[in-house]
N, C-alpha and C. Protein backbone atom coordinates (compact mmCIF):
# COMPACT_ATOMS: atom_id res chain seq x y z
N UNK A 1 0.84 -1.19 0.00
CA UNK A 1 0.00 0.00 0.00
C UNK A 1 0.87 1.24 0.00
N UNK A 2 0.54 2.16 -0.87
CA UNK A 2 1.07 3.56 -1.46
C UNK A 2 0.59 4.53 -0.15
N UNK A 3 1.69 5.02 0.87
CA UNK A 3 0.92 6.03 1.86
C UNK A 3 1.38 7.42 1.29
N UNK A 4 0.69 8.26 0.96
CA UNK A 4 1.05 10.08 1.29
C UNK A 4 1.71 10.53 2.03
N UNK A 5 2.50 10.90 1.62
CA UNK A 5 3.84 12.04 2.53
C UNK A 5 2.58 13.35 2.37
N UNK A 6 2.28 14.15 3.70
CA UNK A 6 1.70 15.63 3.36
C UNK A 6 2.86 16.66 4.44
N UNK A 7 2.82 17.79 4.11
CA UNK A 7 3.06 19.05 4.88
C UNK A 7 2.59 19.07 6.02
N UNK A 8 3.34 20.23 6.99
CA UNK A 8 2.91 20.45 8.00
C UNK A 8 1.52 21.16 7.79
N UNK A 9 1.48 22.19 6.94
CA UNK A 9 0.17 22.68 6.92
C UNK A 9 -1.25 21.98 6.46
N UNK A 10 -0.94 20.77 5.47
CA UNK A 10 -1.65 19.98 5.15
C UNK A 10 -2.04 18.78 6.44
N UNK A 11 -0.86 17.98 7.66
CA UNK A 11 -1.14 17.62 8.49
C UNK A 11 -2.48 18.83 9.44
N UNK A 12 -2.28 19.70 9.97
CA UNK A 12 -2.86 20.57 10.56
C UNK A 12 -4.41 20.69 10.07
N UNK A 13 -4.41 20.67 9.01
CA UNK A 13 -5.79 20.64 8.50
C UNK A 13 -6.57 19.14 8.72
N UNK A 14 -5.81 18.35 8.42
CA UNK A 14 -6.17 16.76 8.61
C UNK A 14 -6.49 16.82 9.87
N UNK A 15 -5.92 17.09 10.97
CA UNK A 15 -6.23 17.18 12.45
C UNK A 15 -7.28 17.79 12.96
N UNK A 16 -7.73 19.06 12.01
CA UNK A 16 -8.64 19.71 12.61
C UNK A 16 -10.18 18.87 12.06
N UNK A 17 -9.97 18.55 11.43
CA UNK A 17 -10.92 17.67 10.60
C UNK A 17 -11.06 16.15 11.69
N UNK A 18 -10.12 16.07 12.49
CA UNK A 18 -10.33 14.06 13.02
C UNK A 18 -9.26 13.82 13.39
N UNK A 19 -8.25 13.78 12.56
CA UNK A 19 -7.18 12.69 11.99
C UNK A 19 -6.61 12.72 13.59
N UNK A 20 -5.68 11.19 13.67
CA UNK A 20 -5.05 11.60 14.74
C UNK A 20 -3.34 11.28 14.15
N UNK A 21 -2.59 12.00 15.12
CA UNK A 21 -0.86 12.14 15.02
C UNK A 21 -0.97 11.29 15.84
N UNK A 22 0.20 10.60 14.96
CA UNK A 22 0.77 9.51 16.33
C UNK A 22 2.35 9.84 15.70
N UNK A 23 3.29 9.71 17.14
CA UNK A 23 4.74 10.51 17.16
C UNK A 23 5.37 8.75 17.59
N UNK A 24 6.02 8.55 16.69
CA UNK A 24 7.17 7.07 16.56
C UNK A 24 8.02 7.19 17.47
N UNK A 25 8.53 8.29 17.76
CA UNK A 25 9.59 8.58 18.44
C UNK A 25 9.74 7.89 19.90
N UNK A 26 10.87 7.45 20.26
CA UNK A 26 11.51 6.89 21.87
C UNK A 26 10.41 8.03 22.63
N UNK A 27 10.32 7.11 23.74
CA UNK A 27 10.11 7.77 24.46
C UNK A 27 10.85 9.29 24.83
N UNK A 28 11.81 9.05 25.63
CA UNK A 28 12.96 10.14 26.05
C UNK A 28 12.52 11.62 24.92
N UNK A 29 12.57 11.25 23.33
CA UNK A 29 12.31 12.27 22.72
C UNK A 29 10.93 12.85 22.91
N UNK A 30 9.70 12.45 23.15
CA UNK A 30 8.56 12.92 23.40
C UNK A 30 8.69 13.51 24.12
N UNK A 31 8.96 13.24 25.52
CA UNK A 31 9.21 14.05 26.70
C UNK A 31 9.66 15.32 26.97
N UNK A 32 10.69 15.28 25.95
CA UNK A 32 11.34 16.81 25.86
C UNK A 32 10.56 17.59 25.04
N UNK A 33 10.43 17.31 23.69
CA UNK A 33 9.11 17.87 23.05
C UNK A 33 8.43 17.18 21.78
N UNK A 34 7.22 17.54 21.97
CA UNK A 34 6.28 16.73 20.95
C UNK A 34 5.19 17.99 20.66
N UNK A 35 4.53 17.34 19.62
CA UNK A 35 3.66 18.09 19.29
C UNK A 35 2.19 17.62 19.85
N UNK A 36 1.88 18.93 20.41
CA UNK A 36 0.35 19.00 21.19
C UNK A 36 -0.44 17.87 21.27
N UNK A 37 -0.73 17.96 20.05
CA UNK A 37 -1.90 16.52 18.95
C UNK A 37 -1.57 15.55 19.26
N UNK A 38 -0.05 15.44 19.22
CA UNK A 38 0.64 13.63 19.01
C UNK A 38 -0.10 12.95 20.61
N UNK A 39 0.26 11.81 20.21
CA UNK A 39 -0.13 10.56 20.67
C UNK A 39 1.22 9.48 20.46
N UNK A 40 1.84 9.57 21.40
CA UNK A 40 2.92 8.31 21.79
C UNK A 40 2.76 6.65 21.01
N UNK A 41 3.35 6.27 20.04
CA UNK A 41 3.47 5.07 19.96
C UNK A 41 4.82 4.86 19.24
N UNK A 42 6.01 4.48 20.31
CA UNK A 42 7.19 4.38 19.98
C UNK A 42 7.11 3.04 18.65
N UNK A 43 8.37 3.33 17.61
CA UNK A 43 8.57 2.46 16.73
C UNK A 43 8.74 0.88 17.24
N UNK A 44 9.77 0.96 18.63
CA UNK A 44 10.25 0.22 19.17
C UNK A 44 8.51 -0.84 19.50
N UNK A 45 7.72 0.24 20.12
CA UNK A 45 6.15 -0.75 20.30
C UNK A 45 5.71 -1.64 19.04
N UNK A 46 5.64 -0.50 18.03
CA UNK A 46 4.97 -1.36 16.96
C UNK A 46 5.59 -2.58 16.71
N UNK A 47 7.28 -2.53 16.38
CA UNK A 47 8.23 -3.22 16.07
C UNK A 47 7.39 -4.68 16.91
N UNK A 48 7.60 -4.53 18.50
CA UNK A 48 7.36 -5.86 18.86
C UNK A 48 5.51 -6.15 18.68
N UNK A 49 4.35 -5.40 17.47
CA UNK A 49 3.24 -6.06 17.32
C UNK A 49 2.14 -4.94 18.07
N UNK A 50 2.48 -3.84 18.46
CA UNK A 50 1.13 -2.90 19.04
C UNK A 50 0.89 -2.44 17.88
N UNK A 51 -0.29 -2.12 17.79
CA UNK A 51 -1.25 -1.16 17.01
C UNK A 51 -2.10 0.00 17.54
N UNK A 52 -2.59 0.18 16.36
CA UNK A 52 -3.89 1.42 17.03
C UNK A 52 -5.12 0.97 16.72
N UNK A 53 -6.17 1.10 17.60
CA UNK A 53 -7.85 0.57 16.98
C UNK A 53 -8.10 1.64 16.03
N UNK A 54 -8.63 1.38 15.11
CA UNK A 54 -8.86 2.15 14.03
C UNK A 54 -10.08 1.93 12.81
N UNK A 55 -10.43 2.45 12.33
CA UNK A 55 -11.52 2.25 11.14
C UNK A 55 -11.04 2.73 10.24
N UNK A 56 -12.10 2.30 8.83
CA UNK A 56 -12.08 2.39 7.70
C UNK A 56 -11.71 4.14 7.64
N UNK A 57 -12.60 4.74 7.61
CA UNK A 57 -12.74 6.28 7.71
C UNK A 57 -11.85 6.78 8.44
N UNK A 58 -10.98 6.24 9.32
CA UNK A 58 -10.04 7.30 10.37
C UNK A 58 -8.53 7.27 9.36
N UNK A 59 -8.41 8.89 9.90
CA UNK A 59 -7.04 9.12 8.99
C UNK A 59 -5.63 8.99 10.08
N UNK A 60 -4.76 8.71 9.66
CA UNK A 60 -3.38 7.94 10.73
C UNK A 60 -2.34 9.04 10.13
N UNK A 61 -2.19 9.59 11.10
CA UNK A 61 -0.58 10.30 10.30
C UNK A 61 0.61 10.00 11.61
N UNK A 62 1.39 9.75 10.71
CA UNK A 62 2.62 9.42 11.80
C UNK A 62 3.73 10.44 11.46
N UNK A 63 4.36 10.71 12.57
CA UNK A 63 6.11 11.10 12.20
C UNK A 63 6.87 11.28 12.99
N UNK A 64 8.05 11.53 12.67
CA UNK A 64 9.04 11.20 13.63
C UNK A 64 10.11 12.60 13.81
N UNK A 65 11.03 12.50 14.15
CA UNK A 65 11.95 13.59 14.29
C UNK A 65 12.60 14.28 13.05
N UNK A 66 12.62 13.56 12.00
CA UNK A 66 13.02 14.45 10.59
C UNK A 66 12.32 13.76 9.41
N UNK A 67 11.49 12.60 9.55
CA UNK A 67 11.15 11.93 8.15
C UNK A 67 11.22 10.84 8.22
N UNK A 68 13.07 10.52 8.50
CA UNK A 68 13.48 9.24 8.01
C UNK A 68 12.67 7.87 8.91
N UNK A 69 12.62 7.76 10.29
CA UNK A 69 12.11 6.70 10.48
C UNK A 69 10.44 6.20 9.91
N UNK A 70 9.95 7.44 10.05
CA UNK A 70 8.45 7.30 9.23
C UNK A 70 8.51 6.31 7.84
N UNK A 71 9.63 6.87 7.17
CA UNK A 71 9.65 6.78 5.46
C UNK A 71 9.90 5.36 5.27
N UNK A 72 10.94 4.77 6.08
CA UNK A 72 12.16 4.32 6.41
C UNK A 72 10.83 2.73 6.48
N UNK A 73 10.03 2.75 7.83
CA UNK A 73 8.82 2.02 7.91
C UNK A 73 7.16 1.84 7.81
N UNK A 74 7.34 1.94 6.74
CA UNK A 74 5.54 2.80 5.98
C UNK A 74 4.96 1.20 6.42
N UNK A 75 5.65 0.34 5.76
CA UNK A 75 5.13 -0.87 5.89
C UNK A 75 4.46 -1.56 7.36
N UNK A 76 5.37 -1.01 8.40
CA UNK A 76 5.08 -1.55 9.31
C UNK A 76 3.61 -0.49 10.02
N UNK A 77 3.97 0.37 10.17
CA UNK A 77 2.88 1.81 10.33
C UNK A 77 1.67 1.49 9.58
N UNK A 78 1.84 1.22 8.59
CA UNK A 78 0.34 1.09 7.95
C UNK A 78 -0.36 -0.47 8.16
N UNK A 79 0.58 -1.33 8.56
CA UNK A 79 0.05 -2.71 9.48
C UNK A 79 -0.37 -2.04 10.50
N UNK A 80 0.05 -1.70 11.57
CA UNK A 80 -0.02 -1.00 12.61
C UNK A 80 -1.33 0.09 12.65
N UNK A 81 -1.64 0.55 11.58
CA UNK A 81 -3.24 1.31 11.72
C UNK A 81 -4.19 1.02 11.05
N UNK A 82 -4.12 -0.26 10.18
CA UNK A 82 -5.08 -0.56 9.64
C UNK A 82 -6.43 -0.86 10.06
N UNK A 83 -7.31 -0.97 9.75
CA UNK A 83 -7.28 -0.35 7.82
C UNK A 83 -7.81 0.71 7.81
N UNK A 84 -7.18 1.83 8.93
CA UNK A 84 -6.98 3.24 8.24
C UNK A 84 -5.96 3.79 7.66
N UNK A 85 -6.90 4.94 6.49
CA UNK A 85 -5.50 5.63 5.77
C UNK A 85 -4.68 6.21 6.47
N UNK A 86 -3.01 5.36 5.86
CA UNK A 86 -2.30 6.13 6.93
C UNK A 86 -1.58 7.52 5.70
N UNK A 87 -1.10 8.77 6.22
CA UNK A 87 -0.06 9.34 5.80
C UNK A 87 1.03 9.79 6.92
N UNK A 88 2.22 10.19 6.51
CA UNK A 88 3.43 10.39 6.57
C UNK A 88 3.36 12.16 6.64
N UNK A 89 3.67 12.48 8.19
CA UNK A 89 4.36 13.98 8.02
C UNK A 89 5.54 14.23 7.57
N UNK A 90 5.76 14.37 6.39
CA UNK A 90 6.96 14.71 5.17
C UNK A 90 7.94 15.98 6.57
N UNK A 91 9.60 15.48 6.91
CA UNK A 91 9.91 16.23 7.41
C UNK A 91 9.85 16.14 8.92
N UNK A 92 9.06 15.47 9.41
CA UNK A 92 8.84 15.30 10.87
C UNK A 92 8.54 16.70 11.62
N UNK A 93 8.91 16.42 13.10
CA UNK A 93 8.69 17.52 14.03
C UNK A 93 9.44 18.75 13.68
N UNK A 94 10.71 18.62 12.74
CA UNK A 94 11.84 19.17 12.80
C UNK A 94 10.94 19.88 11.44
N UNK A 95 10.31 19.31 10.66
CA UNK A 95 9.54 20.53 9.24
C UNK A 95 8.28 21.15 10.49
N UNK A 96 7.15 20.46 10.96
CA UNK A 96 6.56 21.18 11.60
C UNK A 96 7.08 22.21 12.57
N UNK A 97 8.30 22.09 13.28
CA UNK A 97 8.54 23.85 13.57
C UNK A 97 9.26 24.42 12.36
N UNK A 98 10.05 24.43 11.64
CA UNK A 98 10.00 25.07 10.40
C UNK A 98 9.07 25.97 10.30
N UNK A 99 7.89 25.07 9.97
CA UNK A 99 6.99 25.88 9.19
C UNK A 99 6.22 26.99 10.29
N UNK A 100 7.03 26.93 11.44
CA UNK A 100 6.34 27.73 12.37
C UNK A 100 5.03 27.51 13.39
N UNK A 101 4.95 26.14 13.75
CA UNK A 101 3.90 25.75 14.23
C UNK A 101 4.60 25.32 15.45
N UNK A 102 3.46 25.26 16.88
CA UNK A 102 4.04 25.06 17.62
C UNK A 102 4.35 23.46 18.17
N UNK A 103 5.18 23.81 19.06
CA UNK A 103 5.29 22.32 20.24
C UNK A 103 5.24 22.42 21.49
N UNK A 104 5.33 21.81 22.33
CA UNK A 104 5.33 21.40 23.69
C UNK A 104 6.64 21.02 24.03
N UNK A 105 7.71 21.89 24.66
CA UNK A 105 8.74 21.57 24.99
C UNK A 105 9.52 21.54 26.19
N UNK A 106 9.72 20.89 26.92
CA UNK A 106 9.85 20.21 28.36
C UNK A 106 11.27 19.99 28.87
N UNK A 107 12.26 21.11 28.94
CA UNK A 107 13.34 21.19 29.20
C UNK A 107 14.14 20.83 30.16
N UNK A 108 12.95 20.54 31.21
CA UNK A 108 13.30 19.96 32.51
C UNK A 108 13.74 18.32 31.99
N UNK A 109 13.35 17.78 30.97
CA UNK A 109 13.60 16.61 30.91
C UNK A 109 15.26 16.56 30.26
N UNK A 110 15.46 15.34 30.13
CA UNK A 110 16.80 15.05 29.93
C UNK A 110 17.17 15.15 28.36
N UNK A 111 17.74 15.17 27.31
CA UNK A 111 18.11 15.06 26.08
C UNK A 111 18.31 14.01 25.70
N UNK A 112 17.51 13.48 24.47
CA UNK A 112 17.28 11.78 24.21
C UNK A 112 18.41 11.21 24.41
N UNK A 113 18.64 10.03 24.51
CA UNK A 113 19.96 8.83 24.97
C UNK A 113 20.88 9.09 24.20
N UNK A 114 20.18 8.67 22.64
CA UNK A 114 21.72 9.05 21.40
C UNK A 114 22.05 10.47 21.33
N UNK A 115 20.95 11.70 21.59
CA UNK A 115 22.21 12.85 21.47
C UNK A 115 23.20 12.75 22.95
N UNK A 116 22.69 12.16 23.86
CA UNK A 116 24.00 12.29 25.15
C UNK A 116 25.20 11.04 24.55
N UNK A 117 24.82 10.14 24.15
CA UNK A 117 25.73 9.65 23.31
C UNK A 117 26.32 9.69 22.34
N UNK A 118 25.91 10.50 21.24
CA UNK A 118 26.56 11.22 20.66
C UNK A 118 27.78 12.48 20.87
N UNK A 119 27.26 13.04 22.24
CA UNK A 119 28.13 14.26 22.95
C UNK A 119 29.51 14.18 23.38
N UNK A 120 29.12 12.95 24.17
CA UNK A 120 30.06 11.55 25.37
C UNK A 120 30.83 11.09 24.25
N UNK A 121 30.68 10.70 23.44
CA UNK A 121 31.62 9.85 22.29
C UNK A 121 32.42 11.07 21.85
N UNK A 122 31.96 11.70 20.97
CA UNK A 122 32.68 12.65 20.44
C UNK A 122 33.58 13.47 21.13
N UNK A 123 33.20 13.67 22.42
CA UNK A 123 34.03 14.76 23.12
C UNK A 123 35.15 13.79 23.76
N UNK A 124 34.95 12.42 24.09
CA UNK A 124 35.95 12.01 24.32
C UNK A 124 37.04 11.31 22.76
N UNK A 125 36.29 10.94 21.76
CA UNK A 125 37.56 11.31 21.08
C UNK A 125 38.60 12.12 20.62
N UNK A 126 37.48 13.78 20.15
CA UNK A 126 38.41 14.93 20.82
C UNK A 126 39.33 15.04 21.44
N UNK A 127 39.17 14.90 22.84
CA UNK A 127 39.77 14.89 23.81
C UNK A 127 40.88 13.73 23.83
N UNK A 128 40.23 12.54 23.32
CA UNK A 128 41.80 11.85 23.23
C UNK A 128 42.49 12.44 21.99
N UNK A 129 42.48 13.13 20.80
CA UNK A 129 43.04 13.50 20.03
C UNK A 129 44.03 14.72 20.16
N UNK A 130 43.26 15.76 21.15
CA UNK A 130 44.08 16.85 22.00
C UNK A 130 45.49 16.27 22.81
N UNK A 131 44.71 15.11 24.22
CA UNK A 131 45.94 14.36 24.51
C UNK A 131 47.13 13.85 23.74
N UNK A 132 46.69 12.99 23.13
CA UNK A 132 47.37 12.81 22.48
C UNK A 132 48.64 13.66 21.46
N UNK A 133 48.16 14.56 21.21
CA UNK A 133 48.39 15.22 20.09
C UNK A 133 49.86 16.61 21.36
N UNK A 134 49.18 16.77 22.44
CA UNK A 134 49.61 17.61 23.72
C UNK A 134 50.57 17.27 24.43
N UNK A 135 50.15 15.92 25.19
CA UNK A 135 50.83 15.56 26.26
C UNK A 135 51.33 13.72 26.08
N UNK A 136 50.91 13.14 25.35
CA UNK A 136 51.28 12.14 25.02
C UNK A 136 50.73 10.83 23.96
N UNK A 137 51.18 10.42 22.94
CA UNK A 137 50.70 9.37 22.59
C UNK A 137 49.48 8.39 22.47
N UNK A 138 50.10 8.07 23.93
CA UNK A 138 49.17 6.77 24.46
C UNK A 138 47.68 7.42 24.57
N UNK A 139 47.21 8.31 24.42
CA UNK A 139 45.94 8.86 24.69
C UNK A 139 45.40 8.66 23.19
N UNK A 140 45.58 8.59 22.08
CA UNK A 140 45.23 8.63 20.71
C UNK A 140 44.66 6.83 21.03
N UNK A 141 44.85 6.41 22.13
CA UNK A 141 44.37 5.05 22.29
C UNK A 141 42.54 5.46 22.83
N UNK A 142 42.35 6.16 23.48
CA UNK A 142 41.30 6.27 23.78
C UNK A 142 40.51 6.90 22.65
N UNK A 143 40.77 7.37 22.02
CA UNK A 143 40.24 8.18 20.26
C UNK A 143 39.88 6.16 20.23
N UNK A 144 40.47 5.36 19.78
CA UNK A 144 40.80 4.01 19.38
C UNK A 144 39.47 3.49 19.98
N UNK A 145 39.30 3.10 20.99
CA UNK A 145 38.62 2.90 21.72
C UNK A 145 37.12 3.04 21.84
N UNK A 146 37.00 4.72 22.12
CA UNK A 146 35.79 5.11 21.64
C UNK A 146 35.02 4.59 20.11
N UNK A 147 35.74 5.06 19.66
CA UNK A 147 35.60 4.41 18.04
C UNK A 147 35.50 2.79 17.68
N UNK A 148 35.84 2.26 18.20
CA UNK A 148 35.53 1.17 18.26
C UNK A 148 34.35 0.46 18.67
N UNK A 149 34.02 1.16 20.11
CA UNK A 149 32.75 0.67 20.79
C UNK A 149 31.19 1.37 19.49
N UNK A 150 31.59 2.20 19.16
CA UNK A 150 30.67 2.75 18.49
C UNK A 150 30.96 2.05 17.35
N UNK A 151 31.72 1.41 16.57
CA UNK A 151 31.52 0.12 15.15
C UNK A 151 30.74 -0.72 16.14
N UNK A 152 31.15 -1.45 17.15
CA UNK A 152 30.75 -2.58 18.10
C UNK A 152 29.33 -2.48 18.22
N UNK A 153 28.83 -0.93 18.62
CA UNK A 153 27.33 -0.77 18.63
C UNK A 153 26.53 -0.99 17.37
N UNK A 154 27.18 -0.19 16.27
CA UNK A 154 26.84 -0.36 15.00
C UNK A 154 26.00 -1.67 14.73
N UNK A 155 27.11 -2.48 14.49
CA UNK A 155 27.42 -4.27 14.05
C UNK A 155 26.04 -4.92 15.07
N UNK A 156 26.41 -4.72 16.88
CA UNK A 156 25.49 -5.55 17.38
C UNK A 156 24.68 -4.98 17.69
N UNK A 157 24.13 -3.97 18.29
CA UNK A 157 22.74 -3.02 18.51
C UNK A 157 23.15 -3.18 19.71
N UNK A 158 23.87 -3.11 20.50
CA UNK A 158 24.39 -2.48 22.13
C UNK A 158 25.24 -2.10 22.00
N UNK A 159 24.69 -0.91 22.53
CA UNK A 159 25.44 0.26 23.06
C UNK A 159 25.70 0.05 24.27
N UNK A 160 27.00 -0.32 25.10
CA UNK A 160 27.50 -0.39 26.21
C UNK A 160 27.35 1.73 26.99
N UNK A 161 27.92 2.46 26.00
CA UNK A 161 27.62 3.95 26.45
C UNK A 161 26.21 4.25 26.91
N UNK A 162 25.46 3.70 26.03
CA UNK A 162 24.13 3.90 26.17
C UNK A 162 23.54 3.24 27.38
N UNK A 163 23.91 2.46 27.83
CA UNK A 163 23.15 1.95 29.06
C UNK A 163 23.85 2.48 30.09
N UNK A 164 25.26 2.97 29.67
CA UNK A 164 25.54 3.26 31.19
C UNK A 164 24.90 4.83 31.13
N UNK A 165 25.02 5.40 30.54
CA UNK A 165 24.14 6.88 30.32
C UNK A 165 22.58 6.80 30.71
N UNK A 166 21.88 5.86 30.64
CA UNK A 166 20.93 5.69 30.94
C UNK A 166 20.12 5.64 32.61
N UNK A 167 21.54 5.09 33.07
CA UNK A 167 21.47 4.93 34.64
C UNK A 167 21.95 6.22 35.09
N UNK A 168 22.39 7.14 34.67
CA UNK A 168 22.59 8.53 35.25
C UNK A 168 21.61 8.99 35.77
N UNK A 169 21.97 9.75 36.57
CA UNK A 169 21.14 10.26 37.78
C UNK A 169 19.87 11.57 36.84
N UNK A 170 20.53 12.27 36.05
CA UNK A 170 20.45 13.45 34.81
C UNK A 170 19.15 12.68 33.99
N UNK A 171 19.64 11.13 34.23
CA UNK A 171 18.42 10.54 33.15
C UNK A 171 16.66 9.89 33.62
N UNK A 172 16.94 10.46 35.52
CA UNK A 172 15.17 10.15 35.97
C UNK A 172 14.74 10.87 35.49
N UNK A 173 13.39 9.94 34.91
CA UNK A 173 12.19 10.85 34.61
C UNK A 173 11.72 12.33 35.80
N UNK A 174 11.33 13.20 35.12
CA UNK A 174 11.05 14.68 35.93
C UNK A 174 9.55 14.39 35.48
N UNK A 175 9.12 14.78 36.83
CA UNK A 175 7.40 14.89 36.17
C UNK A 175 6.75 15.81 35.52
């Protein structure tokens, strides 16, 4: 089945009309911000078999943080709301503020897992590259290192960074 990519302004109209948003996104990312409308159903849910009750007549729009995971799984999303029409917010949360519309944004919460892992990695290869490069050698081992665990994550889908980041104190839920 062929789903529609629409606009933010074209989503907006769909909404005011019925439709409901549902936001793919991890948890962690909702929290910090989502859009008003949305409705929580992480990819990770569908993945293991949740759906949405739905009818013929109800319209499904999903999206995610820029596009790609939406685009990425039409197949599974449109199992997942059948047999309503689903479409695709072309662009994600990241086109809906673009286009100047608002969100709900919750700063008190923590910054999703992969950008703190993303931060943590990078700044320590940096940083071993400075060492290294400064005060000694043997520090271009930790550049090594880092880099490595992140192929390691790649290849097996654990992230050793990621779980220990997870247990940080920075990472309880705030109500």
């Amino acid at each position: 089945m062929t789903t529609e990519t629409i606009s933010p302004q074209q989503t907006l109209e769909y909404l005011q009309e019925g439709a409901k948003l549902i936001d793919i996104r991890d948890c962690d990312e909702y929290a910090r911000e989502h859009i008003a409308q949305a409705h929580l159903l992480p990819l990770s849910a569908i993945e293991r078999g949740a759906t949405l009750t739905t009818r013929v007549d109800d319209i499904v729009i999903f999206h995610c943080q820029s596009g790609n995971r939406t685009r990425n799984n039409q197949t599974r999303l449109v199992a997942a709301a059948a047999p309503a029409q689903v479409k695709l917010l072309e662009g994600g949360i990241q086109a809906w503020k673009a286009a100047g519309l608002e969100t709900i944004e919750d700063k008190k919460q923590p910054l999703p897992l992969m950008r703190q892992v993303q931060i943590a990695a990078g700044g320590l290869i940096l940083l071993g590259c400075i060492l290294g490069y400064t005060v000694s050698d043997a520090f271009f081992l930790l550049s090594a290192f880092v880099g490595a665990g992140l192929t390691f994550a790649g290849i097996s889908g654990f992230c050793g960074m990621a779980r220990l980041l997870a247990v940080m104190p920075w990472n309880r839920r705030k109500g």
